[in-house]
PDB file of N, CA and C in Angstrom:
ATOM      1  N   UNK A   1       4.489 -81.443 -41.808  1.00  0.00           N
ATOM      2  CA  UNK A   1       3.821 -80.691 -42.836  1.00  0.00           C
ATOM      3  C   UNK A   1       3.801 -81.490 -44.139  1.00  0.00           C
ATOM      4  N   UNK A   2       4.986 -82.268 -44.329  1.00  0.00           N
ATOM      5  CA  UNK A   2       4.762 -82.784 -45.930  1.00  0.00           C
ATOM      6  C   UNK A   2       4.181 -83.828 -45.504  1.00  0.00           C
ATOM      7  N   UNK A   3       3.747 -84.657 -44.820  1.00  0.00           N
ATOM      8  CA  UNK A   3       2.921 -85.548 -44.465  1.00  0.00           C
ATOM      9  C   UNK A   3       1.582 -85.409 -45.100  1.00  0.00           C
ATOM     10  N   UNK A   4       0.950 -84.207 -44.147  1.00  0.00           N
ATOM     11  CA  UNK A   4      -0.091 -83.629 -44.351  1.00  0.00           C
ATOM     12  C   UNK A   4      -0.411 -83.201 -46.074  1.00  0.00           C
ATOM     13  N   UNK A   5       0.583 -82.440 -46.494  1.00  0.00           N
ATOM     14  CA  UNK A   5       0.532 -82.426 -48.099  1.00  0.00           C
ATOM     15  C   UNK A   5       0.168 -84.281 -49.052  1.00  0.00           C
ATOM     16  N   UNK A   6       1.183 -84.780 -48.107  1.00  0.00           N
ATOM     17  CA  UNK A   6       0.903 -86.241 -49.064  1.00  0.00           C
ATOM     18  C   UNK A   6      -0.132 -87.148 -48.679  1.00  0.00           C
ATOM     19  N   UNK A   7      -0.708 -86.880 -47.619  1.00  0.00           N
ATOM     20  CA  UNK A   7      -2.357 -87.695 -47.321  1.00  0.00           C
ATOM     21  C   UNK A   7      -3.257 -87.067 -47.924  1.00  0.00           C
ATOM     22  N   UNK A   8      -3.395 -85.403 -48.462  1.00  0.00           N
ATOM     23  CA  UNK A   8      -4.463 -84.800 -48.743  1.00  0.00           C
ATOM     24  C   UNK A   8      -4.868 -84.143 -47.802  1.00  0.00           C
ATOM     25  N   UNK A   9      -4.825 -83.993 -46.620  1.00  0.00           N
ATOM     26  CA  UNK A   9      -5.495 -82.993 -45.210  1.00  0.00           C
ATOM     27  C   UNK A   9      -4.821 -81.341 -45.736  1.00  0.00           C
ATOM     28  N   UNK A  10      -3.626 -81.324 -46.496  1.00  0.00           N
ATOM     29  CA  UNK A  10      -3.603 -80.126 -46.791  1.00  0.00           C
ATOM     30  C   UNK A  10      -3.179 -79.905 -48.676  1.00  0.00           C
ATOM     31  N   UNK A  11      -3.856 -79.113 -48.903  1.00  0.00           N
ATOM     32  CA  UNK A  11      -3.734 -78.993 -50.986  1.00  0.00           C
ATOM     33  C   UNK A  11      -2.907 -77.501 -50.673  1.00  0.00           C
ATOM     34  N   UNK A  12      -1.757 -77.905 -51.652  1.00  0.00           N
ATOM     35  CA  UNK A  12      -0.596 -76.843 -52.310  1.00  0.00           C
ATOM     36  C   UNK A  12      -1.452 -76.412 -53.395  1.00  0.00           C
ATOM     37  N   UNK A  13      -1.165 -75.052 -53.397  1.00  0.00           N
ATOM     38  CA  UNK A  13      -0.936 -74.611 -55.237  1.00  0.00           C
ATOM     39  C   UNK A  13      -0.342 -73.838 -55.918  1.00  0.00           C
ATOM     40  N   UNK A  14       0.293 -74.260 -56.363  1.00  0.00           N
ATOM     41  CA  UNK A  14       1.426 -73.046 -56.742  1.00  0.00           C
ATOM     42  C   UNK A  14       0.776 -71.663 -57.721  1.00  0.00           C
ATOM     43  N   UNK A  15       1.305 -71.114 -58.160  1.00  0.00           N
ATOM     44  CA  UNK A  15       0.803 -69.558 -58.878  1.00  0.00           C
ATOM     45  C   UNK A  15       2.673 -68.759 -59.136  1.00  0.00           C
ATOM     46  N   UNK A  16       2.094 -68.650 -60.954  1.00  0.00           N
ATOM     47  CA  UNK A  16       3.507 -68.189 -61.229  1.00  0.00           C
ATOM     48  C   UNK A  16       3.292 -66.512 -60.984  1.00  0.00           C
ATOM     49  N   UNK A  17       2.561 -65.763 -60.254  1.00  0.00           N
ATOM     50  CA  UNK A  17       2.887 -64.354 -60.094  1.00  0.00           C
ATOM     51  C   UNK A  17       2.505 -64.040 -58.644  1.00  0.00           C
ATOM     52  N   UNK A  18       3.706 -63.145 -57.636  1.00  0.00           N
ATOM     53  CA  UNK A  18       3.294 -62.465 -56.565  1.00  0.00           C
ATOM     54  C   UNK A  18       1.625 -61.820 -56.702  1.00  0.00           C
ATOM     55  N   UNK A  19       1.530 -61.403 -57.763  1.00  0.00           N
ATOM     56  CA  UNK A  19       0.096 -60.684 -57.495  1.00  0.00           C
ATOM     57  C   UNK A  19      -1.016 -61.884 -57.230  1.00  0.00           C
ATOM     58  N   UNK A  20      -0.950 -62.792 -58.319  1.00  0.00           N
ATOM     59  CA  UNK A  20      -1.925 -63.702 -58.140  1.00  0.00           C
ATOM     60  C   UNK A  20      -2.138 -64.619 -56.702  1.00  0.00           C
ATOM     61  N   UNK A  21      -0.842 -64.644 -56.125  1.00  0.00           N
ATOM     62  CA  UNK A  21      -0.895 -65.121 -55.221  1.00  0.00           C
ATOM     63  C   UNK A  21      -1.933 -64.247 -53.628  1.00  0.00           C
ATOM     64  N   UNK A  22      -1.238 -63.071 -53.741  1.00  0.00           N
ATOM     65  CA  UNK A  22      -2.071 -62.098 -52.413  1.00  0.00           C
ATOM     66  C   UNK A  22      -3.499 -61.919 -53.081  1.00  0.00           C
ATOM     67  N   UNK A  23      -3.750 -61.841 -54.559  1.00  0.00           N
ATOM     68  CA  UNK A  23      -5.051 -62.145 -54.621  1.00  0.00           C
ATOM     69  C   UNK A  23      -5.931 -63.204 -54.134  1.00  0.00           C
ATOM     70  N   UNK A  24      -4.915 -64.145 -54.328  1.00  0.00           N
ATOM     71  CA  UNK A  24      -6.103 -65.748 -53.684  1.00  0.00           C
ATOM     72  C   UNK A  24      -6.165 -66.048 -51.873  1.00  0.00           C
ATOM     73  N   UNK A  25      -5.257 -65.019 -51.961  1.00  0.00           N
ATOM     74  CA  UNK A  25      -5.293 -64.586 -50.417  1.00  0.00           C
ATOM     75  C   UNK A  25      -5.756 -63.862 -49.754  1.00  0.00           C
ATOM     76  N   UNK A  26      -6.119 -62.945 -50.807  1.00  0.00           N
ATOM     77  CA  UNK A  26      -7.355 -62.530 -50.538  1.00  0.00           C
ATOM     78  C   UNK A  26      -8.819 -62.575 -50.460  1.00  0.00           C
ATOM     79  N   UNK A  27      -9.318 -63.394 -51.287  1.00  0.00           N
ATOM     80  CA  UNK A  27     -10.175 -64.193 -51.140  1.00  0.00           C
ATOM     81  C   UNK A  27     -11.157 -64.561 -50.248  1.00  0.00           C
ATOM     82  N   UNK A  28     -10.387 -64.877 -49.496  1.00  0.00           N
ATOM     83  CA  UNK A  28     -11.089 -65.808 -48.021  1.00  0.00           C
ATOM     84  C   UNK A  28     -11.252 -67.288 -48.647  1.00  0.00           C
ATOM     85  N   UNK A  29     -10.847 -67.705 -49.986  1.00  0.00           N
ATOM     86  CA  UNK A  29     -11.260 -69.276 -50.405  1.00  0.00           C
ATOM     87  C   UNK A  29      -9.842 -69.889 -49.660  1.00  0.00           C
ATOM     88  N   UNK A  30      -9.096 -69.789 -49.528  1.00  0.00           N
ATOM     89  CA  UNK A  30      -8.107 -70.260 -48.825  1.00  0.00           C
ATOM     90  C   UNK A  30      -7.379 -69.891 -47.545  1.00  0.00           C
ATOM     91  N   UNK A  31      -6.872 -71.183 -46.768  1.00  0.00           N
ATOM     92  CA  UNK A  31      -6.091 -70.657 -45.324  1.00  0.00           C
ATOM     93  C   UNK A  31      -4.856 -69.445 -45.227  1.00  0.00           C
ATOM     94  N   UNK A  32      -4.177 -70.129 -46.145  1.00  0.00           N
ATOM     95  CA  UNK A  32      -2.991 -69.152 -46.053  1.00  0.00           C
ATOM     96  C   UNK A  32      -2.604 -69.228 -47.445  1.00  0.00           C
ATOM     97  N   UNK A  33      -1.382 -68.100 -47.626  1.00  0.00           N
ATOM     98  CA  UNK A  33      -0.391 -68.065 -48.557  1.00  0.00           C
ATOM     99  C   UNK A  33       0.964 -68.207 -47.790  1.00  0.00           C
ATOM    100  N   UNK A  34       2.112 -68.643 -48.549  1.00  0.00           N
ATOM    101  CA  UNK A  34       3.521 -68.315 -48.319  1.00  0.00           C
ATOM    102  C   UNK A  34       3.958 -67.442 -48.691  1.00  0.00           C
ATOM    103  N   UNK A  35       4.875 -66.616 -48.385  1.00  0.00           N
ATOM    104  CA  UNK A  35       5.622 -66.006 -48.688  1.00  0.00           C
ATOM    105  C   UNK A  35       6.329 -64.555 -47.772  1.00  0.00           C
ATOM    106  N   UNK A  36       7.011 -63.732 -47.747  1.00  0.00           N
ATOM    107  CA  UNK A  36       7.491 -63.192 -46.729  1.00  0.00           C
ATOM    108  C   UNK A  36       6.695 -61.886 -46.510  1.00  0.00           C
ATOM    109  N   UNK A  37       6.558 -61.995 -44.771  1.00  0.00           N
ATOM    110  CA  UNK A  37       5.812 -61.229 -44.520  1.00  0.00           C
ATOM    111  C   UNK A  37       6.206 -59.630 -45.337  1.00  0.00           C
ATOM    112  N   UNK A  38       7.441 -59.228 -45.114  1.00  0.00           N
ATOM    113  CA  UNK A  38       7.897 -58.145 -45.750  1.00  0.00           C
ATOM    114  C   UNK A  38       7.354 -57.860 -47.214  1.00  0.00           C
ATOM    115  N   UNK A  39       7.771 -58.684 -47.444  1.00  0.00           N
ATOM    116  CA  UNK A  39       7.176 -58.544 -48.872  1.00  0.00           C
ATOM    117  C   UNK A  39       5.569 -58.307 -49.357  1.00  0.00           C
ATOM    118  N   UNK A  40       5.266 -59.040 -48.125  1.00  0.00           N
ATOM    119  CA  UNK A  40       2.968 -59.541 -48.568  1.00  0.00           C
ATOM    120  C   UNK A  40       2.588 -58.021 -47.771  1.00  0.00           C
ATOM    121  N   UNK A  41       3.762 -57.399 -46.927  1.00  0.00           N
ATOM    122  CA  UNK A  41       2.951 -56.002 -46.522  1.00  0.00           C
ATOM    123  C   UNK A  41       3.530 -55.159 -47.646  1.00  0.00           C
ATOM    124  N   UNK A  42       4.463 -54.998 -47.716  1.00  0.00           N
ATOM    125  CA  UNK A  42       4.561 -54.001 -48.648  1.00  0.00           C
ATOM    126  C   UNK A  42       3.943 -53.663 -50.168  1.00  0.00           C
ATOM    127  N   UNK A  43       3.462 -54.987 -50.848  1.00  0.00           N
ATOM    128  CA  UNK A  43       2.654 -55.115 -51.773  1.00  0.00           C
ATOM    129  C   UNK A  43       1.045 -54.423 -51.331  1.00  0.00           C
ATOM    130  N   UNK A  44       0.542 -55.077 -50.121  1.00  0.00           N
ATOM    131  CA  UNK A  44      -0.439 -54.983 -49.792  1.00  0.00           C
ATOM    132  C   UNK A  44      -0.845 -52.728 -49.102  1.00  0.00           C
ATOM    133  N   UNK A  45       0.315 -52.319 -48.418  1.00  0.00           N
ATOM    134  CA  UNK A  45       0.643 -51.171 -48.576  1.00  0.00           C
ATOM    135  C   UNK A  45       0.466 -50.255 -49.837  1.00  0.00           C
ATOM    136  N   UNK A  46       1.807 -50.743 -50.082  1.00  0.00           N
ATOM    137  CA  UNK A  46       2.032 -49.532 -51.521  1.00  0.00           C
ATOM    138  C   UNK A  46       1.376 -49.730 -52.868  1.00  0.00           C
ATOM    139  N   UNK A  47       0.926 -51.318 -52.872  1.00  0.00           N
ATOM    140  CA  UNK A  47       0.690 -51.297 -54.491  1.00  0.00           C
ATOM    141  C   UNK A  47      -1.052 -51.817 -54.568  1.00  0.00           C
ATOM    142  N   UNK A  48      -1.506 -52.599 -53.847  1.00  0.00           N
ATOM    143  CA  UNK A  48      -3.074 -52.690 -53.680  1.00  0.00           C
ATOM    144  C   UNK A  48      -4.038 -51.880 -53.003  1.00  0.00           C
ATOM    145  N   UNK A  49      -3.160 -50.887 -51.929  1.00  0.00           N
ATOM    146  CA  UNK A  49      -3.245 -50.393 -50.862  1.00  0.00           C
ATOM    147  C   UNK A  49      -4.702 -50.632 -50.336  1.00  0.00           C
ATOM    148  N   UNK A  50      -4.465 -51.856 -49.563  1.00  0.00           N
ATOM    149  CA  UNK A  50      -5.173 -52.569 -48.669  1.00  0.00           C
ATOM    150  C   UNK A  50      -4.005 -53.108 -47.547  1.00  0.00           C
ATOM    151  N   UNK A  51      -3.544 -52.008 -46.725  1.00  0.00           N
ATOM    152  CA  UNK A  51      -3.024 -52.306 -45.592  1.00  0.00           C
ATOM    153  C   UNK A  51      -3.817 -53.382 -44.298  1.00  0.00           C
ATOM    154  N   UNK A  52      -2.998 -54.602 -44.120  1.00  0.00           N
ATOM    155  CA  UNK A  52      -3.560 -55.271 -43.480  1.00  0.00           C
ATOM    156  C   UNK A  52      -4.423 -56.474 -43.690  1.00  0.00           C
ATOM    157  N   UNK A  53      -5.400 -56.390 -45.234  1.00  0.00           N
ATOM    158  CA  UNK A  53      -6.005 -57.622 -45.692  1.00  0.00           C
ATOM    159  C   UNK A  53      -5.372 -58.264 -45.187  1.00  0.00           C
ATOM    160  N   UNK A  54      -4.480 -59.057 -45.090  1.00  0.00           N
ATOM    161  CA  UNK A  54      -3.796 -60.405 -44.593  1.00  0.00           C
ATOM    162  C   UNK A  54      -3.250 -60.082 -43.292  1.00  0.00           C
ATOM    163  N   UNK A  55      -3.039 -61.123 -42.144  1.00  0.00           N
ATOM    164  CA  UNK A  55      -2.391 -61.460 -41.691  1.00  0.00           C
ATOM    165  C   UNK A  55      -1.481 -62.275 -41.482  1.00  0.00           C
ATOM    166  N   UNK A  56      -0.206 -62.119 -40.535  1.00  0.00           N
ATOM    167  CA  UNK A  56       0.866 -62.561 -40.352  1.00  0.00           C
ATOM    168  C   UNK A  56       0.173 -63.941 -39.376  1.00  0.00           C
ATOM    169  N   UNK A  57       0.620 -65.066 -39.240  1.00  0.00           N
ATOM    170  CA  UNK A  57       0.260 -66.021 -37.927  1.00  0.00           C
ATOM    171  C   UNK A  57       1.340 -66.657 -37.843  1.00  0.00           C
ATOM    172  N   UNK A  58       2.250 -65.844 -36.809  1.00  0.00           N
ATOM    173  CA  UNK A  58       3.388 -66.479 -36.259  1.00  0.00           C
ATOM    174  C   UNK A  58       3.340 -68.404 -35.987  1.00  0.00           C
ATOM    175  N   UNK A  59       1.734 -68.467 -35.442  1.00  0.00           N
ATOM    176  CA  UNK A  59       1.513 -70.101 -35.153  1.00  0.00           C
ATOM    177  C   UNK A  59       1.978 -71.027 -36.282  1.00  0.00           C
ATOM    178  N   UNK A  60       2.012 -70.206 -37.374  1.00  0.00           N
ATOM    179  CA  UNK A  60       2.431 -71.522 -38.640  1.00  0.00           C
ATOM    180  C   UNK A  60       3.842 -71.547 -38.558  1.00  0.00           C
ATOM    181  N   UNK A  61       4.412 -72.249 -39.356  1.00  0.00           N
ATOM    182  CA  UNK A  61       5.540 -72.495 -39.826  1.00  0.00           C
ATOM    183  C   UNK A  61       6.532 -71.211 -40.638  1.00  0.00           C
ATOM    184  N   UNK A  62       7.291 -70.614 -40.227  1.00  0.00           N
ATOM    185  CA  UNK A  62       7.914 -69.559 -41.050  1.00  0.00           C
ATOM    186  C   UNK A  62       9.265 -69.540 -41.222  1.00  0.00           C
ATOM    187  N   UNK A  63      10.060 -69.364 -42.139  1.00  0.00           N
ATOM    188  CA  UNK A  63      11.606 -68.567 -41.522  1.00  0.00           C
ATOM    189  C   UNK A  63      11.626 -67.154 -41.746  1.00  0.00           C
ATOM    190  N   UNK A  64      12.808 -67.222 -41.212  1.00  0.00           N
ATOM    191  CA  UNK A  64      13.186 -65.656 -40.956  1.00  0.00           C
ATOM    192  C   UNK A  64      14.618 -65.223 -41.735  1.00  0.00           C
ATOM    193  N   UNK A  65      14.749 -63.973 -42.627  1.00  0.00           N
ATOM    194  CA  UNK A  65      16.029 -63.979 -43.388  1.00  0.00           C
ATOM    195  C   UNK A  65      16.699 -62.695 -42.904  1.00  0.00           C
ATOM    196  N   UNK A  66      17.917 -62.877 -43.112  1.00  0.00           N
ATOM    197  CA  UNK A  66      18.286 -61.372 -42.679  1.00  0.00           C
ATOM    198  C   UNK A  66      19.112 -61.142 -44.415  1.00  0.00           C
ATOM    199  N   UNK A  67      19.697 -59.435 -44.041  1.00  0.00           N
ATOM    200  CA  UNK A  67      19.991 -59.057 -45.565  1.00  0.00           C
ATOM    201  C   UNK A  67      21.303 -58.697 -45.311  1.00  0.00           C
ATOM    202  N   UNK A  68      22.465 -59.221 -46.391  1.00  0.00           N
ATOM    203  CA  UNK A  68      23.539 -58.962 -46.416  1.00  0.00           C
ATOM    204  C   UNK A  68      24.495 -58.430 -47.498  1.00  0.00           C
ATOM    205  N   UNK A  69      25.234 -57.134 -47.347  1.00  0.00           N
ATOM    206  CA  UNK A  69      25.698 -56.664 -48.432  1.00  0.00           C
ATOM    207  C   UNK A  69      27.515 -57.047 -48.517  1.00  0.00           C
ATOM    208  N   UNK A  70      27.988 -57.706 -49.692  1.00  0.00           N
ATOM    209  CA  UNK A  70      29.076 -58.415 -49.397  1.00  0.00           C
ATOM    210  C   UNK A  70      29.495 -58.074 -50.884  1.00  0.00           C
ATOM    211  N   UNK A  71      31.100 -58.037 -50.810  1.00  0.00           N
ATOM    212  CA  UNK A  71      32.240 -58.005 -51.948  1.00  0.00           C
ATOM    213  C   UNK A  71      33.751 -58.517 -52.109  1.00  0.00           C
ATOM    214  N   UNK A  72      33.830 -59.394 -53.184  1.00  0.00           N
ATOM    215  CA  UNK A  72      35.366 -59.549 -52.761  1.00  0.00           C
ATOM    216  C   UNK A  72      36.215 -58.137 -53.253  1.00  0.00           C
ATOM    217  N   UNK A  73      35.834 -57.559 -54.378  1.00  0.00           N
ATOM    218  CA  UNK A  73      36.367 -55.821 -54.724  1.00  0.00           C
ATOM    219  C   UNK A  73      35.853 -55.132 -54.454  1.00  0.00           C
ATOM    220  N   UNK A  74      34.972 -54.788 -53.929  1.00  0.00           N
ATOM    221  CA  UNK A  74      34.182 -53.235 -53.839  1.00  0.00           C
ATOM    222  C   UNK A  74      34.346 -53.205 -52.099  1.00  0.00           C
ATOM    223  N   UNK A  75      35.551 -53.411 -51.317  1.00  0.00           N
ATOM    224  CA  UNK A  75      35.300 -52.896 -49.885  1.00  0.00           C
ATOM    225  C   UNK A  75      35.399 -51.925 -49.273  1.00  0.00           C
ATOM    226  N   UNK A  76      35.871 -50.963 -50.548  1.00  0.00           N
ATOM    227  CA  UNK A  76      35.119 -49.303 -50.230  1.00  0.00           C
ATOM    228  C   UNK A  76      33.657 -48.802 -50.086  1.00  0.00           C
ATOM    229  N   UNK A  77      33.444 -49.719 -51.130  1.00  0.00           N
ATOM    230  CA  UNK A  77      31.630 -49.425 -51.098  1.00  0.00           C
ATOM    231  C   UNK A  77      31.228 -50.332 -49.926  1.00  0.00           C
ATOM    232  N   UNK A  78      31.508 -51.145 -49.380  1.00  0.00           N
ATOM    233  CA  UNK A  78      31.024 -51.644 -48.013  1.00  0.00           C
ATOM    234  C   UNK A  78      31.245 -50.844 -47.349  1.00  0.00           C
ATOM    235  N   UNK A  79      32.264 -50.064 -47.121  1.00  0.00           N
ATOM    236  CA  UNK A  79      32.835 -49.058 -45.819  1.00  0.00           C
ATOM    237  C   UNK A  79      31.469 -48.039 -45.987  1.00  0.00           C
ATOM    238  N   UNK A  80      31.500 -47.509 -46.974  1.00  0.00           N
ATOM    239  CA  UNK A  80      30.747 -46.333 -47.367  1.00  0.00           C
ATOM    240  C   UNK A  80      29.454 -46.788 -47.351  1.00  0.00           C
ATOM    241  N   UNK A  81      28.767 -47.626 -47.245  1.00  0.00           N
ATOM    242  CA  UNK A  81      27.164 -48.040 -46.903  1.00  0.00           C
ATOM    243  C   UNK A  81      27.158 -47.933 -45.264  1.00  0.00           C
ATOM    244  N   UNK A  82      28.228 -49.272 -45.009  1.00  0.00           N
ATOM    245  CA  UNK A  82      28.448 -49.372 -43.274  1.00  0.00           C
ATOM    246  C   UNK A  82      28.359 -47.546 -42.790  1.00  0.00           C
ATOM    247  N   UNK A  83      29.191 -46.341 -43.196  1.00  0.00           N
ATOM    248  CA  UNK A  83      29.432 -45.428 -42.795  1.00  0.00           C
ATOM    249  C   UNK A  83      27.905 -44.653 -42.623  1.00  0.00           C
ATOM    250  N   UNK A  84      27.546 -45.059 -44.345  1.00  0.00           N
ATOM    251  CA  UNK A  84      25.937 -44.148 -44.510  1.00  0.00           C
ATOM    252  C   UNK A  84      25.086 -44.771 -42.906  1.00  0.00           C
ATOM    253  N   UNK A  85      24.592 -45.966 -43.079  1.00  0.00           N
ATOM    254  CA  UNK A  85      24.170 -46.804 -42.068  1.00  0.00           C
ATOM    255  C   UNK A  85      24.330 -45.895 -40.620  1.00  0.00           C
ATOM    256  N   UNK A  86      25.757 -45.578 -40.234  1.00  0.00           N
ATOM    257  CA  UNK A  86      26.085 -45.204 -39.342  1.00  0.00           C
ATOM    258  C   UNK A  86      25.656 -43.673 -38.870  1.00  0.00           C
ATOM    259  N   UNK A  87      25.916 -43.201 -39.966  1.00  0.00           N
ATOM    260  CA  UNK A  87      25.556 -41.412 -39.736  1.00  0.00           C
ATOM    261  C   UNK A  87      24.045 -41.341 -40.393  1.00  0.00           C
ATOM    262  N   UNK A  88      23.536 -42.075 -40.760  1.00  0.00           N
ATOM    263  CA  UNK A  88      22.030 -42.192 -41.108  1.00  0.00           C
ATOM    264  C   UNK A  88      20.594 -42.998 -40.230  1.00  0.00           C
ATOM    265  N   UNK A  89      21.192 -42.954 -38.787  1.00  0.00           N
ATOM    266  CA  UNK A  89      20.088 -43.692 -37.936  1.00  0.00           C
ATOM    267  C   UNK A  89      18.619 -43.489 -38.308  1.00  0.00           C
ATOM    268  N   UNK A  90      18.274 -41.774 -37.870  1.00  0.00           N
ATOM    269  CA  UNK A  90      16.667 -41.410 -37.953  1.00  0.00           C
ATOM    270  C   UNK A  90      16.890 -42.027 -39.457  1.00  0.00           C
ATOM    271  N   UNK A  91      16.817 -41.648 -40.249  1.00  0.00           N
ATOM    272  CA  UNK A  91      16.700 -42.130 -41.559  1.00  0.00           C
ATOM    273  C   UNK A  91      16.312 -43.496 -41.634  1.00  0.00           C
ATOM    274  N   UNK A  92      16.855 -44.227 -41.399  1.00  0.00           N
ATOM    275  CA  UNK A  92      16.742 -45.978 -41.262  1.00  0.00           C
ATOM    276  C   UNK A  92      15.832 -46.519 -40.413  1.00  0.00           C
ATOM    277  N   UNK A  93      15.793 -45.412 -38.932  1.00  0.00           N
ATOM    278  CA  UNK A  93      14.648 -45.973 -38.183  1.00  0.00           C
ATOM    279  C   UNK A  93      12.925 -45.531 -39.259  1.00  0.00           C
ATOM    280  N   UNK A  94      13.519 -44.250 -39.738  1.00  0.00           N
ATOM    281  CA  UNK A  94      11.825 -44.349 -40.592  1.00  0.00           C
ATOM    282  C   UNK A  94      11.469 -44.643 -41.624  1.00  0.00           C
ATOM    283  N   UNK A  95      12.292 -45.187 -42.610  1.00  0.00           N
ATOM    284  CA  UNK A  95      12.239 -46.190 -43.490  1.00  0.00           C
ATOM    285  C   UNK A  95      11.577 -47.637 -42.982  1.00  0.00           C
ATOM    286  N   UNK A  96      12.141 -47.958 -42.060  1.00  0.00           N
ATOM    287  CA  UNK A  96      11.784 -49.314 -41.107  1.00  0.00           C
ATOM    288  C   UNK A  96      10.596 -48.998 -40.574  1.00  0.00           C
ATOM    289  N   UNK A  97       9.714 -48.036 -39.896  1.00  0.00           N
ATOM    290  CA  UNK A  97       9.053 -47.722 -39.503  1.00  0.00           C
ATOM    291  C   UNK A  97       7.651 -47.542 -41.002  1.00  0.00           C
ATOM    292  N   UNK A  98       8.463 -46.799 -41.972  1.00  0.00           N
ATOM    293  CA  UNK A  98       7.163 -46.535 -42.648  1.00  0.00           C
ATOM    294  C   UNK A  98       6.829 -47.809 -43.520  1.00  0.00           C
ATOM    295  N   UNK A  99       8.549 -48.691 -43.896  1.00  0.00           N
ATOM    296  CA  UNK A  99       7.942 -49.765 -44.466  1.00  0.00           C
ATOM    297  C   UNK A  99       7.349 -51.074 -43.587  1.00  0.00           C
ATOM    298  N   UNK A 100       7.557 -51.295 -42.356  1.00  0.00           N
ATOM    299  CA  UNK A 100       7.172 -52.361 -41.290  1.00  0.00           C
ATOM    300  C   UNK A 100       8.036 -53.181 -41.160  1.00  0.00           C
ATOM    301  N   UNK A 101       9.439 -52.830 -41.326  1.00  0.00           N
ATOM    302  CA  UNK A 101      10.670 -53.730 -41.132  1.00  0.00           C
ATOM    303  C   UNK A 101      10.838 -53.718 -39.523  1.00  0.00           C
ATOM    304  N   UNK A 102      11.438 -55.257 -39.684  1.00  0.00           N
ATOM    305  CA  UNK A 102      11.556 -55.407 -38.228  1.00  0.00           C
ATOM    306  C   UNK A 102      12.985 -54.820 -37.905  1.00  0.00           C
ATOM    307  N   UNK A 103      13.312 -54.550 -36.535  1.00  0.00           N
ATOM    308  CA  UNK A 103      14.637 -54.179 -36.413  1.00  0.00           C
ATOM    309  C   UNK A 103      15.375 -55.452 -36.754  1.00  0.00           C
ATOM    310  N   UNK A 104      15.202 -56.542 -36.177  1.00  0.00           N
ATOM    311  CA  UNK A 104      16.372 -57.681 -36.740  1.00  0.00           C
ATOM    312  C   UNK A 104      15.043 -58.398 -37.356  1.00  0.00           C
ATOM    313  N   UNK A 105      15.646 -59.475 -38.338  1.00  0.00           N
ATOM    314  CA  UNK A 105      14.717 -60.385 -39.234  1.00  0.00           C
ATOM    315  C   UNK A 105      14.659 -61.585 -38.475  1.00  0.00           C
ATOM    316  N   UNK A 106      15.163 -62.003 -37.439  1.00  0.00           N
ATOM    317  CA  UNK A 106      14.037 -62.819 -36.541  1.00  0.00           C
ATOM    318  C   UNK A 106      12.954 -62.323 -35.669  1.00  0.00           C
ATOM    319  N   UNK A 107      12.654 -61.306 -35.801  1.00  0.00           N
ATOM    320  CA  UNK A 107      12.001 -61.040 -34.844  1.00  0.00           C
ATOM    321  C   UNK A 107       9.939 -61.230 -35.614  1.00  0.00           C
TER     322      UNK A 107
END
């Protein structure tokens, strides 16, 4: 890929705002944007609401992140999320469901 950036077969451009960016992605003047799928639906959902303008293309290059809640003092409040988590399934499955979270973040 940085090859391709440094012969010219592919042009970067950066953009200092999330919005500006799903705008030029929207477009159709360009191939793709970066950035996480989670994020480019939920913008595209809740705040442009144009569900779907973009697609995901697994064929490119992506990573995948997962989310972690961590403390060296607060390991009550870990217990007590872990617990919510626990006695809060339906809840979490439709959160995940209404926002398009995957069950694990490789997937």
């Amino acid at each position: 890929m940085r090859q391709k950036i440094n012969n010219g077969t592919i042009r970067v451009y950066q953009e200092d705002s999330f919005s500006k960016v799903i705008g030029l992605g929207m477009t159709g003047h360009y191939d793709a944007i970066y950035a996480s799928p989670i994020v480019i639906n939920y913008y595209l959902d809740e705040i442009v609401h144009k569900p779907g303008a973009l697609v995901f293309d697994r064929k490119l290059p992506f990573e995948s992140n997962d989310f972690s809640l961590s403390s060296i003092r607060q390991g009550e409040v870990i217990k007590q999320f872990n617990e919510f988590l626990e006695k809060n399934q339906p809840l979490i499955i439709e959160l995940k469901r209404k926002y398009r979270l995957p069950e694990k973040a490789a997937q």
